[in-house]
C-alpha atoms as a PDB file:
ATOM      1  CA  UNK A   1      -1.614  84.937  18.841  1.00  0.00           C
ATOM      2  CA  UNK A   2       0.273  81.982  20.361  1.00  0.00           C
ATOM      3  CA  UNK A   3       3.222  80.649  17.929  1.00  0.00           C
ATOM      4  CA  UNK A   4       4.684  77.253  18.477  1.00  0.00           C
ATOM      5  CA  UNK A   5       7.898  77.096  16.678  1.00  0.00           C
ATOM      6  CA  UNK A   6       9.486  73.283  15.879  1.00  0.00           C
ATOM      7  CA  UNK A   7      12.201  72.157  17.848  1.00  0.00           C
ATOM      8  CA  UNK A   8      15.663  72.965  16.069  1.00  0.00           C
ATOM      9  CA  UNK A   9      16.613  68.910  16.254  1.00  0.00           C
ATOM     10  CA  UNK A  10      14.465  65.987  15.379  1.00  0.00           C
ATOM     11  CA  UNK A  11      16.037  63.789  18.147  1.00  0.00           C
ATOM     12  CA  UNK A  12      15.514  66.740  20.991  1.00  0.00           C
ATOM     13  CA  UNK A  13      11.788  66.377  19.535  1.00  0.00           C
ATOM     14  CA  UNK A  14      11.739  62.353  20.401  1.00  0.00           C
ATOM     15  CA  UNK A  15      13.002  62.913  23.320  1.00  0.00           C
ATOM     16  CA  UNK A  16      10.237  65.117  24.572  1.00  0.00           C
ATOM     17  CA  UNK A  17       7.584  63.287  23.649  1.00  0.00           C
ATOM     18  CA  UNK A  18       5.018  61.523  25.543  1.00  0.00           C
ATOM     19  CA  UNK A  19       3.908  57.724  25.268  1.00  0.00           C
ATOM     20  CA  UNK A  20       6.289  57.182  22.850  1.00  0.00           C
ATOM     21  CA  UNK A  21       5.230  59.128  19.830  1.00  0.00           C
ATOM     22  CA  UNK A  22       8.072  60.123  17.190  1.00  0.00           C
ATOM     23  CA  UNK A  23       8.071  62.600  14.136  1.00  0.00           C
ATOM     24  CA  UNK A  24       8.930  60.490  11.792  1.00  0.00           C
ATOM     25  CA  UNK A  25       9.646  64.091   9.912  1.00  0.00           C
ATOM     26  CA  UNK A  26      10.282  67.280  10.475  1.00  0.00           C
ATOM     27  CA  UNK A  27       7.210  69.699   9.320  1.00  0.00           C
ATOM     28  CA  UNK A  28       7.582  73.022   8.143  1.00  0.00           C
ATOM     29  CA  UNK A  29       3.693  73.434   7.945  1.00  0.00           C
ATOM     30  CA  UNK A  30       2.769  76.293  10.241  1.00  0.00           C
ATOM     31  CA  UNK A  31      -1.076  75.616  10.557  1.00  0.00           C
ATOM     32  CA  UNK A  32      -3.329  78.332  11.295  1.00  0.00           C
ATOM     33  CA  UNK A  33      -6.017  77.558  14.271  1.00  0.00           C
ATOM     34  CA  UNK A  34      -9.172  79.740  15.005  1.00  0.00           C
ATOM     35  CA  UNK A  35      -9.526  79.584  18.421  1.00  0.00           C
ATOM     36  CA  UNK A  36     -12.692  81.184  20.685  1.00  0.00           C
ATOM     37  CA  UNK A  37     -11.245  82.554  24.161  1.00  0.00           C
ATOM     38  CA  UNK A  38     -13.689  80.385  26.250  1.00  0.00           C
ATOM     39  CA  UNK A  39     -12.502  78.645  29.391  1.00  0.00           C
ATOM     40  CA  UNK A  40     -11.272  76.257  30.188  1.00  0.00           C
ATOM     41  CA  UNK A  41     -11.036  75.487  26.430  1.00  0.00           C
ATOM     42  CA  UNK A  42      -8.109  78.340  25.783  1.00  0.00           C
ATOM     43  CA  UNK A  43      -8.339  81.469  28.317  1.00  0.00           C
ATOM     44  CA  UNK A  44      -5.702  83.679  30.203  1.00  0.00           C
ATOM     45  CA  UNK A  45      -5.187  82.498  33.689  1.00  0.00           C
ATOM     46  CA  UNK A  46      -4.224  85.006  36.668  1.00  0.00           C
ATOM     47  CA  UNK A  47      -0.910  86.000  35.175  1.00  0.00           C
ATOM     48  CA  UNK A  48      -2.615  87.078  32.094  1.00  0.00           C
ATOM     49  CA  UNK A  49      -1.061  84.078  30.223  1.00  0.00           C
ATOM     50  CA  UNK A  50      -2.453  81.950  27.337  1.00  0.00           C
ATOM     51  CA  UNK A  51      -3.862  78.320  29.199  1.00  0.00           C
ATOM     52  CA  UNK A  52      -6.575  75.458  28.588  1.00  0.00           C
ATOM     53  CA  UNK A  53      -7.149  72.609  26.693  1.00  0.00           C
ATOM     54  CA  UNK A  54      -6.599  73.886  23.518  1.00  0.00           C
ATOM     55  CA  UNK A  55      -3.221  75.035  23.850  1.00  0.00           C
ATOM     56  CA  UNK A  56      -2.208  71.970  25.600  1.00  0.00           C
ATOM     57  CA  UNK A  57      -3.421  69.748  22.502  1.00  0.00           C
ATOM     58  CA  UNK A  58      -1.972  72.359  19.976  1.00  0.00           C
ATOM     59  CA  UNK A  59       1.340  72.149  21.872  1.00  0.00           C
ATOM     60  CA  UNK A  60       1.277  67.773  21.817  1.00  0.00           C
ATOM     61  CA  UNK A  61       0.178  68.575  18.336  1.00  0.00           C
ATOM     62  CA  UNK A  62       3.976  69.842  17.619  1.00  0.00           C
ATOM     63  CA  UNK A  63       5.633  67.397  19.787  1.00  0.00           C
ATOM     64  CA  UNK A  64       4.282  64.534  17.928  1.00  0.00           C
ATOM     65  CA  UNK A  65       3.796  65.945  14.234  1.00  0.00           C
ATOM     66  CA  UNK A  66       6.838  68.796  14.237  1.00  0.00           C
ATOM     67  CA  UNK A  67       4.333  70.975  12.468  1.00  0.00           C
ATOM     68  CA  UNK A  68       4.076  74.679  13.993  1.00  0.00           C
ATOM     69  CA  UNK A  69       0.343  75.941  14.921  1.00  0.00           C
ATOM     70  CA  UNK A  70      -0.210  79.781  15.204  1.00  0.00           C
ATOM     71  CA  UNK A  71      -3.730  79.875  17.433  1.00  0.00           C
ATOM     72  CA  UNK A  72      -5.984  83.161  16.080  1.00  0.00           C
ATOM     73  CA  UNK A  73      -8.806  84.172  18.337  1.00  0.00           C
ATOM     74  CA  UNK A  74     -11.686  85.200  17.416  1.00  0.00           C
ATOM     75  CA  UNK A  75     -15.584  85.160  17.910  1.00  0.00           C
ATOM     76  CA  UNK A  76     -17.632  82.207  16.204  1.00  0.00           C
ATOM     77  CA  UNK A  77     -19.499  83.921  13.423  1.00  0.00           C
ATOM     78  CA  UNK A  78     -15.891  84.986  11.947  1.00  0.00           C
ATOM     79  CA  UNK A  79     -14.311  81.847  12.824  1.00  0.00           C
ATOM     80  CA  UNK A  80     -16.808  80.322  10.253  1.00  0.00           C
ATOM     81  CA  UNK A  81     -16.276  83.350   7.446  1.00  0.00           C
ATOM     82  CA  UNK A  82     -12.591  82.697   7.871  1.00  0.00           C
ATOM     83  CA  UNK A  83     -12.674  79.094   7.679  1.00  0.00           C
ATOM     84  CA  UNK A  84     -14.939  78.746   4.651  1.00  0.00           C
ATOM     85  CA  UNK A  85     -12.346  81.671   3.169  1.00  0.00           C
ATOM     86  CA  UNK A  86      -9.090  80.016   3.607  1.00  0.00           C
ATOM     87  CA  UNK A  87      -7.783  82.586   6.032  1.00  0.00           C
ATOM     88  CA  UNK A  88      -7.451  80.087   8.645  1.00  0.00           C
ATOM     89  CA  UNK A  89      -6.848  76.239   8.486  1.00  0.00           C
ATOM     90  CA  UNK A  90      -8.352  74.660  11.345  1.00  0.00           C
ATOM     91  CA  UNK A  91     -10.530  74.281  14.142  1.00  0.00           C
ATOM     92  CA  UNK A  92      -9.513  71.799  16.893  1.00  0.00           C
ATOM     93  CA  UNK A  93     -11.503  69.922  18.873  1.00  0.00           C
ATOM     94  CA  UNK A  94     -15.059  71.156  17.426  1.00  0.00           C
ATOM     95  CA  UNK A  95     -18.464  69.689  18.209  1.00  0.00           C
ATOM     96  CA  UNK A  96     -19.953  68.926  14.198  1.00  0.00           C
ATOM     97  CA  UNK A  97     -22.826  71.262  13.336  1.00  0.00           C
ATOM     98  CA  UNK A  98     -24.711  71.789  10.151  1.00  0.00           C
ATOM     99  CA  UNK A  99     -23.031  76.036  10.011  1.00  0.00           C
ATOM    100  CA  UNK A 100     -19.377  74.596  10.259  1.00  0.00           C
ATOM    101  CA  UNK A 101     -20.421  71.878   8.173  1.00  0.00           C
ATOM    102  CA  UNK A 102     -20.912  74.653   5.417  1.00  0.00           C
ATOM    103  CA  UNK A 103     -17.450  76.388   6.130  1.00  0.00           C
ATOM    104  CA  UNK A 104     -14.870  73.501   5.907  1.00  0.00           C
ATOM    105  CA  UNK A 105     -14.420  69.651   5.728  1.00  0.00           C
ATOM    106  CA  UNK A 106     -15.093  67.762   9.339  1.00  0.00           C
ATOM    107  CA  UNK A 107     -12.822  64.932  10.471  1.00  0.00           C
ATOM    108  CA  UNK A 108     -14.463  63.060  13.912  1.00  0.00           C
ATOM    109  CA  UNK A 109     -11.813  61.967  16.228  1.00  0.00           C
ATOM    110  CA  UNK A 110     -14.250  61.147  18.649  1.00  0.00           C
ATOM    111  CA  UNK A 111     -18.304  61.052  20.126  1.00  0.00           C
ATOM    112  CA  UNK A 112     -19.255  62.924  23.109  1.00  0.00           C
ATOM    113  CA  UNK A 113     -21.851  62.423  25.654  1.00  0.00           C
ATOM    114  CA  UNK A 114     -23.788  64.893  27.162  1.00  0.00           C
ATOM    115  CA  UNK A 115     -24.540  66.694  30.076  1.00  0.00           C
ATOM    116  CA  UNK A 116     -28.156  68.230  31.215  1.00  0.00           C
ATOM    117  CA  UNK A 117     -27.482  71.074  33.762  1.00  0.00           C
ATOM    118  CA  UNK A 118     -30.524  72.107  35.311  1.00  0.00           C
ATOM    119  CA  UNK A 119     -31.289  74.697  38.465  1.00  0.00           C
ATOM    120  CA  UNK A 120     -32.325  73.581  42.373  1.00  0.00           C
ATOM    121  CA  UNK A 121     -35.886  74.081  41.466  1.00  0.00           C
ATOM    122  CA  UNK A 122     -35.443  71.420  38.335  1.00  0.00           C
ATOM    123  CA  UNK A 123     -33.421  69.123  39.907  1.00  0.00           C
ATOM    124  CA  UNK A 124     -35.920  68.867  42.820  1.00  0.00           C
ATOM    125  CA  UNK A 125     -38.647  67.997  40.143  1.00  0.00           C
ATOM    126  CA  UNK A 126     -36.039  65.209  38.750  1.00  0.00           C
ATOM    127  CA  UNK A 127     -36.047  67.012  35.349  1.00  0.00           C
ATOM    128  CA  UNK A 128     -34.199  64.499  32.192  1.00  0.00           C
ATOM    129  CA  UNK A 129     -33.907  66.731  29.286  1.00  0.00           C
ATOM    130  CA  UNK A 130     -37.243  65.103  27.733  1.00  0.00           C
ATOM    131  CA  UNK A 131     -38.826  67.239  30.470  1.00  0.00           C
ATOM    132  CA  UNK A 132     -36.891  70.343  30.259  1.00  0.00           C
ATOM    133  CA  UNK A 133     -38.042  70.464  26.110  1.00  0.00           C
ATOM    134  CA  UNK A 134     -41.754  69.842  27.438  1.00  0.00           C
ATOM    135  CA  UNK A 135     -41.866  72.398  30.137  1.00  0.00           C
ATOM    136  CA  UNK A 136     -42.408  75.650  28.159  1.00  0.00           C
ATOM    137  CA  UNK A 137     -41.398  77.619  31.206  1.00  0.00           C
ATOM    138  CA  UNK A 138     -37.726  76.346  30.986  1.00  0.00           C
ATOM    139  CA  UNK A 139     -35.168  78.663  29.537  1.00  0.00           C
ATOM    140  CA  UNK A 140     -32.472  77.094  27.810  1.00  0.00           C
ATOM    141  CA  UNK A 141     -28.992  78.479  27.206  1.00  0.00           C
ATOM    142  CA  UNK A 142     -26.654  77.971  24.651  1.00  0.00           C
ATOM    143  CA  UNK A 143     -23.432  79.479  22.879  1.00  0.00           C
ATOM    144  CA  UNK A 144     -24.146  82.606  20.116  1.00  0.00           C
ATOM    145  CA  UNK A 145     -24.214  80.746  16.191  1.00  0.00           C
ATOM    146  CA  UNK A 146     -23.604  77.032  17.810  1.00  0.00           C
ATOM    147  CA  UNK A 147     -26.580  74.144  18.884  1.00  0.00           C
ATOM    148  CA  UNK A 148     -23.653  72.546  20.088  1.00  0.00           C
ATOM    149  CA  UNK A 149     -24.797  69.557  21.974  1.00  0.00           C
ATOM    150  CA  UNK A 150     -28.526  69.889  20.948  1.00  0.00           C
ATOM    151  CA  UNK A 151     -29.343  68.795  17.800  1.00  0.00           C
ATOM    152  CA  UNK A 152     -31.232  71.338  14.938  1.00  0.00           C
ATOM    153  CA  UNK A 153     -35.007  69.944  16.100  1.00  0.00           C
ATOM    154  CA  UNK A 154     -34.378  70.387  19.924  1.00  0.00           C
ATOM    155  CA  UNK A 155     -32.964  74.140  18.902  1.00  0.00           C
ATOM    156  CA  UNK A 156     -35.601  74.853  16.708  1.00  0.00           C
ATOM    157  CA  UNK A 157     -38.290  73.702  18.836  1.00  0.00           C
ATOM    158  CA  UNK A 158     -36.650  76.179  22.132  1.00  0.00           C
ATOM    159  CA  UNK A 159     -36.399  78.927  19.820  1.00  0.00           C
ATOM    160  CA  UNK A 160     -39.719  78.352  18.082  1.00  0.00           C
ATOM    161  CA  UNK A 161     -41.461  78.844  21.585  1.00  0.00           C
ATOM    162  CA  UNK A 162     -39.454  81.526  22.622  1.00  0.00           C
ATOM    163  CA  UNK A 163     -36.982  79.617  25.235  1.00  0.00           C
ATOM    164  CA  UNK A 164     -33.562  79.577  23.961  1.00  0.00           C
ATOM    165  CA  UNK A 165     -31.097  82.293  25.097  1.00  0.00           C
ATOM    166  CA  UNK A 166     -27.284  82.866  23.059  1.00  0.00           C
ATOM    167  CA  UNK A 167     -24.449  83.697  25.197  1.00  0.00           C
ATOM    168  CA  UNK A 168     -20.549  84.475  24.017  1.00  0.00           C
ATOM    169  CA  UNK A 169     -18.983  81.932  26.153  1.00  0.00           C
ATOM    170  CA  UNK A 170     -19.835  79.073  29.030  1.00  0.00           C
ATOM    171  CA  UNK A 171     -18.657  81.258  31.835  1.00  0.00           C
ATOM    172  CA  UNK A 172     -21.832  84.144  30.700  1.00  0.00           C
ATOM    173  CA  UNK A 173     -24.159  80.476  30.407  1.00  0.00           C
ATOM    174  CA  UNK A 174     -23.149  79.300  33.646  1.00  0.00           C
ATOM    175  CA  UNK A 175     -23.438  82.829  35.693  1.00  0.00           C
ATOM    176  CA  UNK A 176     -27.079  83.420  33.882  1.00  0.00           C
ATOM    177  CA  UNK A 177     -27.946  80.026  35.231  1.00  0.00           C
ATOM    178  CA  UNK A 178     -26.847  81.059  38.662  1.00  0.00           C
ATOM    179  CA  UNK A 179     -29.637  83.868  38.866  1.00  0.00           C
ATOM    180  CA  UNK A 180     -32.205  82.087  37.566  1.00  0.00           C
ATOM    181  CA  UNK A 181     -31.947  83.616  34.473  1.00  0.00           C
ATOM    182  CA  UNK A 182     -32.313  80.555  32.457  1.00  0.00           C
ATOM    183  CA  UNK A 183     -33.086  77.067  33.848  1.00  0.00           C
ATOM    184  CA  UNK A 184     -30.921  74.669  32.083  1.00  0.00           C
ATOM    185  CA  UNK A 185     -28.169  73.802  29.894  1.00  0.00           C
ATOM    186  CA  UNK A 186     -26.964  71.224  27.576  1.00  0.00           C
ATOM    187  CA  UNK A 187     -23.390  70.515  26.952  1.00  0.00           C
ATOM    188  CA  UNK A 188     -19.788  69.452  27.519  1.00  0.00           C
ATOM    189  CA  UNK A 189     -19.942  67.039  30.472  1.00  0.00           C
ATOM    190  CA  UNK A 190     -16.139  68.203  31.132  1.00  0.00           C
ATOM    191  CA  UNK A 191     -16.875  71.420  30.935  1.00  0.00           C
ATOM    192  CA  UNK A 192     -20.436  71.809  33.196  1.00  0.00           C
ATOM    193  CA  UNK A 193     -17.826  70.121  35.283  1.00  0.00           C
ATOM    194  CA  UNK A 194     -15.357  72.615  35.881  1.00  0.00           C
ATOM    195  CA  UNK A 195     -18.202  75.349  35.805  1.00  0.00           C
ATOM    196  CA  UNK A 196     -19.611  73.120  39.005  1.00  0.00           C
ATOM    197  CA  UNK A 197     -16.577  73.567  40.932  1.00  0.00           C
ATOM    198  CA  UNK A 198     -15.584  77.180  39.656  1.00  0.00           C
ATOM    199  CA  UNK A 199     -19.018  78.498  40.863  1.00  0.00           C
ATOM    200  CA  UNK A 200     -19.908  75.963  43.700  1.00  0.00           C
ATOM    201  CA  UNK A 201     -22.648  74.656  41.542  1.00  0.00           C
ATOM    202  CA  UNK A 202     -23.094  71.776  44.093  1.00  0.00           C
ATOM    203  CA  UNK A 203     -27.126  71.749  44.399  1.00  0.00           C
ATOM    204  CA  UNK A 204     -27.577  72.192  40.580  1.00  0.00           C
ATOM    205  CA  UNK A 205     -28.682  69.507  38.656  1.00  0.00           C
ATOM    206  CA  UNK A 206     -26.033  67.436  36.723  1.00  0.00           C
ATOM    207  CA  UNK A 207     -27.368  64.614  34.657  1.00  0.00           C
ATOM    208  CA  UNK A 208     -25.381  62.818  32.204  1.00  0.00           C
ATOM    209  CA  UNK A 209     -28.019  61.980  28.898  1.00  0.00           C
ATOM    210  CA  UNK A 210     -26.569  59.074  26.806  1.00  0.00           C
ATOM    211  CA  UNK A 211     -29.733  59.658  24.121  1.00  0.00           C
ATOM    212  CA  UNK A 212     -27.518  61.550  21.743  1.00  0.00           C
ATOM    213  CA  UNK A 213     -23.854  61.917  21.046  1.00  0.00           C
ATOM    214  CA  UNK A 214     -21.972  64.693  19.373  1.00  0.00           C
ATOM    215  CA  UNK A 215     -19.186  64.257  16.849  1.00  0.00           C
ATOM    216  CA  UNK A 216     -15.883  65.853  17.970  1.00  0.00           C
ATOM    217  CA  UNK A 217     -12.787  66.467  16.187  1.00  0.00           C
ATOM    218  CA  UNK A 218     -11.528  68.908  13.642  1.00  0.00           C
ATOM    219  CA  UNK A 219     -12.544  71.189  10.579  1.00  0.00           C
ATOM    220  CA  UNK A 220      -9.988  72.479   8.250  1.00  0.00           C
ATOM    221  CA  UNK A 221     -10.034  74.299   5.094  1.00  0.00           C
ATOM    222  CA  UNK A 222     -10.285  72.408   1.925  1.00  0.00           C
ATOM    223  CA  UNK A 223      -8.951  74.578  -0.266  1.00  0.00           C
ATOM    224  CA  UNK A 224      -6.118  75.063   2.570  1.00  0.00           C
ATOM    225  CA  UNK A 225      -4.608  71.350   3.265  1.00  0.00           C
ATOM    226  CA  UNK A 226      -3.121  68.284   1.493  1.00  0.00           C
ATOM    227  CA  UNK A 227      -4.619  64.868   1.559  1.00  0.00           C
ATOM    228  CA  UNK A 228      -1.331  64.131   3.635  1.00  0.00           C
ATOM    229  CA  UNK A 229      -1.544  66.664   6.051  1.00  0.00           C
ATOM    230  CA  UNK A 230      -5.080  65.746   6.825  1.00  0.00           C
ATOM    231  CA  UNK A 231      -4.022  62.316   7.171  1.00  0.00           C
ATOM    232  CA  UNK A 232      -1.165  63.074  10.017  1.00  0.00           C
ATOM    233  CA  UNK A 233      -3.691  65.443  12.017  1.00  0.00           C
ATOM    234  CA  UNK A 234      -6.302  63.050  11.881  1.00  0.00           C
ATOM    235  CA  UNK A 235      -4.076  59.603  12.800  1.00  0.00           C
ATOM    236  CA  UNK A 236      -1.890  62.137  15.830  1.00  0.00           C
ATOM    237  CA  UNK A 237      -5.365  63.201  17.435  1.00  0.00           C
ATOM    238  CA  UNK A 238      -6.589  59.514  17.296  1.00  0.00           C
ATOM    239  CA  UNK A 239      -3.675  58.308  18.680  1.00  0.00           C
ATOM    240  CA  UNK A 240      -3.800  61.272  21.315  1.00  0.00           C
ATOM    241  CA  UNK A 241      -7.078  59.622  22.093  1.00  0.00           C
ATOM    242  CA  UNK A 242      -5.856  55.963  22.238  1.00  0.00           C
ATOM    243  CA  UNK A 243      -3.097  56.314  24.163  1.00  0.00           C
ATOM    244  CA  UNK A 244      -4.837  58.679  26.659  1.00  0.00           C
ATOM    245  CA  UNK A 245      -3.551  61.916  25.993  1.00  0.00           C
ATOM    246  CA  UNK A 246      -6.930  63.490  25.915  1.00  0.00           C
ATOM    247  CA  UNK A 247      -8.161  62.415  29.097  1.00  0.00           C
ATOM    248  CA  UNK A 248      -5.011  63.490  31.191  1.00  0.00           C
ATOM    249  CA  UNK A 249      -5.075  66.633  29.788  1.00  0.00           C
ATOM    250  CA  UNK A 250      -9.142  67.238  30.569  1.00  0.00           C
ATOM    251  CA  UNK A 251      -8.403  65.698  33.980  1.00  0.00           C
ATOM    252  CA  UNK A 252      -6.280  68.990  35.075  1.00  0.00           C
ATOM    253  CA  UNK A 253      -9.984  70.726  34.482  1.00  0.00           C
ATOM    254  CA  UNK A 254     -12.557  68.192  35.824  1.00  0.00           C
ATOM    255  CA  UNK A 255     -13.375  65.287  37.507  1.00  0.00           C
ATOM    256  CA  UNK A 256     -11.887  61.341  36.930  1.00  0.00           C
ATOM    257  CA  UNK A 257     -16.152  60.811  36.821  1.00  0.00           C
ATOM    258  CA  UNK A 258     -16.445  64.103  33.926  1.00  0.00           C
ATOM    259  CA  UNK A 259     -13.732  62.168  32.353  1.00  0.00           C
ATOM    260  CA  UNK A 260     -14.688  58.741  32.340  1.00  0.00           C
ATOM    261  CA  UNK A 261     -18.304  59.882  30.650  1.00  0.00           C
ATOM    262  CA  UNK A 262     -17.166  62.114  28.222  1.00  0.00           C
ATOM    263  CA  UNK A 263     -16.102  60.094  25.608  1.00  0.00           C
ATOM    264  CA  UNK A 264     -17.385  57.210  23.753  1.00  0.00           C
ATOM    265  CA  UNK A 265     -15.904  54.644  21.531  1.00  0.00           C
ATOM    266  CA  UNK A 266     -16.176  54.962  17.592  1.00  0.00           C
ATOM    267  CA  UNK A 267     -14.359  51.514  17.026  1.00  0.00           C
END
């Protein structure tokens, strides 16, 4: 559990914060994130201490809002009990899906593209993901209880024909995809990224497919928030996109290209 206390003085708050953004208040709220320990998202580094992109927003989060954030971790399946329960208030920076949808309200901050990973073999064959659904010999993989960047129909029809395999985190995907266990993967174009360079990915497949985006952003509790303190979340993250928060932080794990593609405009 990572707590991030507010600062003692609104004015040492200012002063700390990046492109200009002021608590106009100080919060007392000490929000409650799940959090799922996959990296680069939120991990331990070398020294064993709490890192990734999660933390980093959580921590701008404070700076800007003076609200406190205690990050939980857990696995997904509880992370959706505990949402839809009230035992935890948020979930930052989650791709919208139909389970979560169930669970807690969902406030888009922005759309992602996506990326199609794919193996040598595929790659050589000039596979788009319209090929990798048709091929019945592809196996797909994907996270445990999320379609993440596939939609319901493109799951259903893997898993239907036997094709679609769950793993806990990107770093199990990524490493099954290195053996040849499965063949592709569809997802986080800043993420498949930094699993390129982690694992020296380099004659892997890497295409970026602009046929459908994902909504990104945050689910919170219902029962657990106030109309206000959706409303500050919501306007801080969008101005965390706007003034380019976002992509500095995701540029300390991937590439100015990963970054550049990753999001799209919902103006």
């Amino acid at each position: 559990m990572v707590r991030i206390w507010p600062f003692i003085f609104i004015w040492t708050l200012c002063l700390n914060m990046p492109y200009g953004a002021f608590a106009a208040v100080k919060c007392n709220r000490i929000f409650r994130v799940a959090v799922i320990q996959n990296e680069p998202l939120y991990f331990l580094d070398k020294n064993k201490k709490v890192t990734g992109v999660m933390l980093e927003v959580t921590q701008e989060l404070h700076r800007r809002t003076g609200c406190s954030f205690d990050l939980i971790e857990m696995v997904r399946p509880s992370m959706v009990h505990r949402l839809k329960g009230g035992s935890v208030d948020l979930s930052i920076l989650t791709i919208k899906t139909d389970e979560l949808d169930k669970a807690g309200k969902f406030i888009r901050v922005f759309k992602a593209n996506r990326a199609l990973i794919s193996t040598p073999a595929l790659k050589k064959k000039n596979y788009v993901l319209k090929d990798v659904l048709e091929d019945k010999n592809v196996l797909v993989g994907g996270l445990i209880s999320s379609p993440a960047f596939l939609n319901e129909n493109e799951v259903s029809l893997l898993k239907k024909q036997g094709r679609w395999r769950q793993y806990p985190d990107y770093e199990s995907i990524f490493q099954s995809m290195k053996r040849d266990q499965i063949q592709a993967f569809v997802g986080s174009i800043m993420v498949s990224d930094f699993y390129f360079k982690k694992l020296g990915l380099s004659d892997f497949g890497f295409l970026i497919d602009r046929s459908k985006q994902s909504d990104a952003g945050f689910y919170y509790a219902k029962q657990r928030l106030t109309t206000h303190e959706v409303e500050l979340l919501s306007s801080t993250l969008a101005q965390m996109l706007k003034d380019g928060f976002f992509q500095k932080v995701l540029s300390k794990y991937s590439s100015p290209y990963a970054v550049e593609n990753e999001f799209v405009s919902v103006n």
